[in-house]
Protein backbone atom coordinates (compact mmCIF):
# COMPACT_ATOMS: atom_id res chain seq x y z
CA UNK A 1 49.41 -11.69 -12.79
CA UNK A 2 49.43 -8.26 -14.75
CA UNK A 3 46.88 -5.75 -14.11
CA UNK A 4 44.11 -4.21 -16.31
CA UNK A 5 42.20 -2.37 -14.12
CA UNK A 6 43.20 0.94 -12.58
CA UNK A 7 40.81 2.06 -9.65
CA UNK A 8 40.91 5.64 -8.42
CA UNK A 9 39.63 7.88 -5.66
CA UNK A 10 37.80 10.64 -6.03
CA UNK A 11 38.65 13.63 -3.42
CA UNK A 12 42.62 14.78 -3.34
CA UNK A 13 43.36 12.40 -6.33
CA UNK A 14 41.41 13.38 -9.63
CA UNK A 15 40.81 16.80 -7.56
CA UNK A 16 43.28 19.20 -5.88
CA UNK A 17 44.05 18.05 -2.22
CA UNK A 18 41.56 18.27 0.66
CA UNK A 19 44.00 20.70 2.36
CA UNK A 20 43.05 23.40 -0.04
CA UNK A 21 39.25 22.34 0.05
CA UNK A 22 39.37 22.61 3.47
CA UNK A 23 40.52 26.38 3.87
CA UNK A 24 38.95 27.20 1.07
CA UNK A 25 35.47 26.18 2.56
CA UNK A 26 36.27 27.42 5.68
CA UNK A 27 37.08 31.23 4.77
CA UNK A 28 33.70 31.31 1.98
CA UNK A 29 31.56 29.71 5.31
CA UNK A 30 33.32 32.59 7.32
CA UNK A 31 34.45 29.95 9.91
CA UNK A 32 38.09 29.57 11.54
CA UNK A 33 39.76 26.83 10.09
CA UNK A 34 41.24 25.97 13.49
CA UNK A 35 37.16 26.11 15.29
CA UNK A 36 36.25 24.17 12.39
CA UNK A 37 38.75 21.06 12.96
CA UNK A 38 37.78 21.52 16.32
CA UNK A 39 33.88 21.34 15.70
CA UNK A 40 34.19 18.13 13.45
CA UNK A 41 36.41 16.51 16.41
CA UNK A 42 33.69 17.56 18.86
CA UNK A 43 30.83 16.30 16.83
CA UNK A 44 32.89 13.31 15.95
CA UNK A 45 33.14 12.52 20.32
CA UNK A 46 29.35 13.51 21.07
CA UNK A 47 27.61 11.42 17.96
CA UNK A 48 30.20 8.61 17.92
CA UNK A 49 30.86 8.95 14.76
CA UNK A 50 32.71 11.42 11.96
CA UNK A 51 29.98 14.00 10.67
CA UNK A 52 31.76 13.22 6.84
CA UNK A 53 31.43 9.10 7.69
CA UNK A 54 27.61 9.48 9.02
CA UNK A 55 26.89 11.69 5.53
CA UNK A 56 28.87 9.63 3.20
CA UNK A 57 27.44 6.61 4.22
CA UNK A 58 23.13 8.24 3.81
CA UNK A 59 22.83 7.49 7.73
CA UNK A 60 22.10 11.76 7.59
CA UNK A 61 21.60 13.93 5.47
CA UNK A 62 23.80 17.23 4.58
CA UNK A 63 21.65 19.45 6.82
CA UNK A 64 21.49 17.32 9.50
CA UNK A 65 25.43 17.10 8.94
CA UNK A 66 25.71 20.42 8.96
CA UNK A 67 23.21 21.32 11.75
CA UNK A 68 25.65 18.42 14.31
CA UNK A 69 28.62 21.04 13.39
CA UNK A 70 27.18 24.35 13.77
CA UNK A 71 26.11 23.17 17.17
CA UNK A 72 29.94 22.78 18.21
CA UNK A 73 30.79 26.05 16.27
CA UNK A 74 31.14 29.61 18.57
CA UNK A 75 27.61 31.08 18.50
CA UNK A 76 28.48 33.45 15.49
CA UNK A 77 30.40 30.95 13.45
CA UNK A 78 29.08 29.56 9.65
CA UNK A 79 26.05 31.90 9.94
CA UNK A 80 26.32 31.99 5.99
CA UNK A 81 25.64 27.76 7.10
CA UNK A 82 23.06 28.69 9.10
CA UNK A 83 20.84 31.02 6.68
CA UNK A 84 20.92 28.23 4.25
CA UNK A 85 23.44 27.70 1.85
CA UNK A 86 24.67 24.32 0.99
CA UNK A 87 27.52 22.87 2.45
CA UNK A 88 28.40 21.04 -0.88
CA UNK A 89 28.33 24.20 -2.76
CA UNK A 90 30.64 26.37 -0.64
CA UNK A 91 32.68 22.83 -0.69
CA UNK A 92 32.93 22.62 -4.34
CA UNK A 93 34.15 26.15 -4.91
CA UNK A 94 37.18 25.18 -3.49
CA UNK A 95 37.68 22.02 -5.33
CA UNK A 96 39.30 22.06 -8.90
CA UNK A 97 39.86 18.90 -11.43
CA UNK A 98 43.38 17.52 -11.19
CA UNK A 99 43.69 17.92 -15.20
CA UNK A 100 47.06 16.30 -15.63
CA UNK A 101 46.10 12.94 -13.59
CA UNK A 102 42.76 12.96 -15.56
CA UNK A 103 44.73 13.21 -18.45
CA UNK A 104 46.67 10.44 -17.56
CA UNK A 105 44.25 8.22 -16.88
CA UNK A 106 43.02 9.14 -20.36
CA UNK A 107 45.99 7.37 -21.55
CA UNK A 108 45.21 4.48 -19.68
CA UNK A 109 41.91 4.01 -21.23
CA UNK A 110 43.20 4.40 -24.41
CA UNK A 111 46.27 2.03 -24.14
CA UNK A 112 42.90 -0.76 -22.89
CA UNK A 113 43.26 -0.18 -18.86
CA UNK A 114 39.51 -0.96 -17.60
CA UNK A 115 39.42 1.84 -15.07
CA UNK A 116 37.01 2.40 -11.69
CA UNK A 117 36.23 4.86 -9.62
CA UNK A 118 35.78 4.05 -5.71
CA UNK A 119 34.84 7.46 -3.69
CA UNK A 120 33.48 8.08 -0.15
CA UNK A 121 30.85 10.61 -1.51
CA UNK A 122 27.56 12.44 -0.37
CA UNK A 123 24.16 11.57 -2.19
CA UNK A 124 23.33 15.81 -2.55
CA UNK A 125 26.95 16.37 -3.50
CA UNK A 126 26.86 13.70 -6.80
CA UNK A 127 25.78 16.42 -9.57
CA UNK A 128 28.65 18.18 -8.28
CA UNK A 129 31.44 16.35 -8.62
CA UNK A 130 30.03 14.73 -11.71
CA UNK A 131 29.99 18.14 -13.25
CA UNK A 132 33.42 18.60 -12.95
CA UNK A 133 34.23 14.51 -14.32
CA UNK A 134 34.45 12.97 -17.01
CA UNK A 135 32.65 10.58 -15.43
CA UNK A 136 30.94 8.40 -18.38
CA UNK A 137 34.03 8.88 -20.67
CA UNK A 138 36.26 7.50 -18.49
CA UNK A 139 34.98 4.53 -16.19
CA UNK A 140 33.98 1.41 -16.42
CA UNK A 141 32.73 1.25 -13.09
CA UNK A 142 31.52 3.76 -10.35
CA UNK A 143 31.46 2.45 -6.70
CA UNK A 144 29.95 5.53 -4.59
CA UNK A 145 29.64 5.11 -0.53
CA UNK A 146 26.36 6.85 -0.46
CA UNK A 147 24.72 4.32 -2.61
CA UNK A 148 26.64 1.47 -0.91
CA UNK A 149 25.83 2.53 2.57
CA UNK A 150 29.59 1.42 3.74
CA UNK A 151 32.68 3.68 3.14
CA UNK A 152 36.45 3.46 2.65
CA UNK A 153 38.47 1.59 4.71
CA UNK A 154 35.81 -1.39 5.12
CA UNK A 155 36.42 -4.15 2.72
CA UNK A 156 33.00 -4.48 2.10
CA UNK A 157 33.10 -1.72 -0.29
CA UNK A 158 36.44 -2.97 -2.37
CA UNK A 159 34.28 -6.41 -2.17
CA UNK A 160 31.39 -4.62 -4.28
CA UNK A 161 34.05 -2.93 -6.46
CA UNK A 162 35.45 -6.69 -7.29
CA UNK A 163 32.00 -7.70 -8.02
CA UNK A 164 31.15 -5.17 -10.16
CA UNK A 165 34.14 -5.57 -12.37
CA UNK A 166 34.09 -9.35 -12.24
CA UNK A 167 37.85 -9.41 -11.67
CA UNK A 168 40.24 -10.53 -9.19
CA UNK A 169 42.10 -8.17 -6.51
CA UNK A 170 45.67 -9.40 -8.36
CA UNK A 171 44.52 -7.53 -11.59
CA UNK A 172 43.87 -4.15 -9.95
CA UNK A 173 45.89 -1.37 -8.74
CA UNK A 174 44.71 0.96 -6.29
CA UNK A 175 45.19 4.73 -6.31
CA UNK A 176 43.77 6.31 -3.17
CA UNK A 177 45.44 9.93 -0.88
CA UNK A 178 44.52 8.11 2.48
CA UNK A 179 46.87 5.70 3.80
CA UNK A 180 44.01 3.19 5.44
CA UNK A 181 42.46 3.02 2.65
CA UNK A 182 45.79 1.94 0.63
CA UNK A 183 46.11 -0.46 3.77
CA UNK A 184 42.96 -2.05 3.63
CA UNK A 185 42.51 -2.63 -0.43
CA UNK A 186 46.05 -4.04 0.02
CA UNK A 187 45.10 -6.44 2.85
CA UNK A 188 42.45 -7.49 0.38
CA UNK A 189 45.19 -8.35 -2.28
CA UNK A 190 45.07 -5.23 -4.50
CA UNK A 191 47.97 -3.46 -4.77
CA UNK A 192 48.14 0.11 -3.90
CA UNK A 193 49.37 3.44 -4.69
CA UNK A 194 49.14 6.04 -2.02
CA UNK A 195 48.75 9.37 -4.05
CA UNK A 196 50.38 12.46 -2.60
CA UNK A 197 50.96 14.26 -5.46
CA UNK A 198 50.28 13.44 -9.49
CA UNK A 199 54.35 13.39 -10.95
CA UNK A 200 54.86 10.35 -8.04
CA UNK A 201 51.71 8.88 -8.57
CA UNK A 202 52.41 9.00 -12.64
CA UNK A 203 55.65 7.54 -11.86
CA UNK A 204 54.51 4.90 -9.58
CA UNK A 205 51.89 3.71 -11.69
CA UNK A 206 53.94 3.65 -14.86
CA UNK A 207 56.59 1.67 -13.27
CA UNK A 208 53.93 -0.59 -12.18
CA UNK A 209 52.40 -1.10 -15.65
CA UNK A 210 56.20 -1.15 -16.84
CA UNK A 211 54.84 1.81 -19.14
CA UNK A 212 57.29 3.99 -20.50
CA UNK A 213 57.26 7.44 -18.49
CA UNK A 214 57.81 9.49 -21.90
CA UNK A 215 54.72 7.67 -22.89
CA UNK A 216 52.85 8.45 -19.39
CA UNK A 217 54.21 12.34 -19.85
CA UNK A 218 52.89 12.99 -23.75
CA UNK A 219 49.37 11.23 -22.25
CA UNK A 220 49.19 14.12 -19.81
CA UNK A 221 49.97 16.79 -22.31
CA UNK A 222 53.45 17.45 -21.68
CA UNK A 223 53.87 18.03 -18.10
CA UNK A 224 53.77 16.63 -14.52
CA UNK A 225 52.83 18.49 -11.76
């Protein structure tokens, strides 16, 4: 069976990888990248659950996020956190558009690819990644955890995605930077692409669509990253 729909995560796929979110957000919040891994671990043990999972999911909210990992920071740590900026926009300052992938995709739309977007995302961070999207120009479909209340890896979310595009797991293919995720779509019967950077990915997913990689190359303006 031949797929027509592409379905793509958000975070370290159409943006640059969470890595470089990560430190980025940690030196503008003035926290050690090491205390903060530490502080989402610790949260993560006394709540029973990942800070990121509980937010993504509306169980809390981004202060109450952020208020679960100041209380595992040292007492001087994310004071800029503390006084009352948002988490989402020291966050987005380090996130930038992957252009080339979004370009690709462009040529995936236009060749007649349905395409979908499936993200773990945070109700107060939505204008902000949708600011940097071409949200409405490219997707058919928008499945957002927030507004699902379940998250990446449960297949109750790639259930709702299937719904929504009234199409069977054998006609999409999956493009997602976390293996489990990959996993669990593919357990589900949709074939997956594990993204770690965009010239594999483009490469993958051409070969895939048996779509000639020139073609796949001009669609992202001349060059791969």
């Amino acid at each position: 069976m031949a797929f027509d729909t592409i379905v793509v995560d958000y975070g370290g796929v159409l943006t640059n990888p969470l890595v470089e979110t990560f430190a980025a957000f940690a030196e503008l919040a003035g926290i050690d990248a090491g205390d903060l891994a530490q502080a989402l671990l610790a949260s993560t043990e006394r709540h029973g659950e990942m800070p990121m999972a509980a937010l993504e999911t509306g169980v809390i909210t981004e202060r109450q996020m952020v208020d679960r990992i100041l209380a595992e920071l040292p007492e001087d740590a994310g004071r800029v956190l503390a006084d009352g900026r948002s988490f989402g926009e020291l966050w987005f300052r380090g996130r930038r558009p992957n252009e080339p992938f979004i370009e690709f995709l462009r040529g995936l739309r236009g060749d007649g690819y349905r395409l979908a977007l499936l993200t773990n995302n945070v109700r107060e961070w939505e204008p902000l990644w949708r600011a940097q999207l071409p949200v409405d120009e490219l997707f058919d479909v928008v499945v957002d955890s927030h507004r699902e209340g379940v998250r990446k890896p449960d297949p109750a979310i790639y259930r709702i995605l299937l719904e929504r595009l009234g199409t069977a797991p054998q006609r999409c293919l999956f493009v997602d930077d976390t293996e489990e995720n990959c996993v669990a779509a593919a357990e589900l019967g949709i074939r997956s692409v594990r993204f770690a950077d965009t010239d594999g990915a483009v490469r993958e997913i051409s070969a895939l669509l048996d779509r000639p990689l020139a073609m796949a190359a001009d669609a992202a303006r001349g060059g791969l990253r």
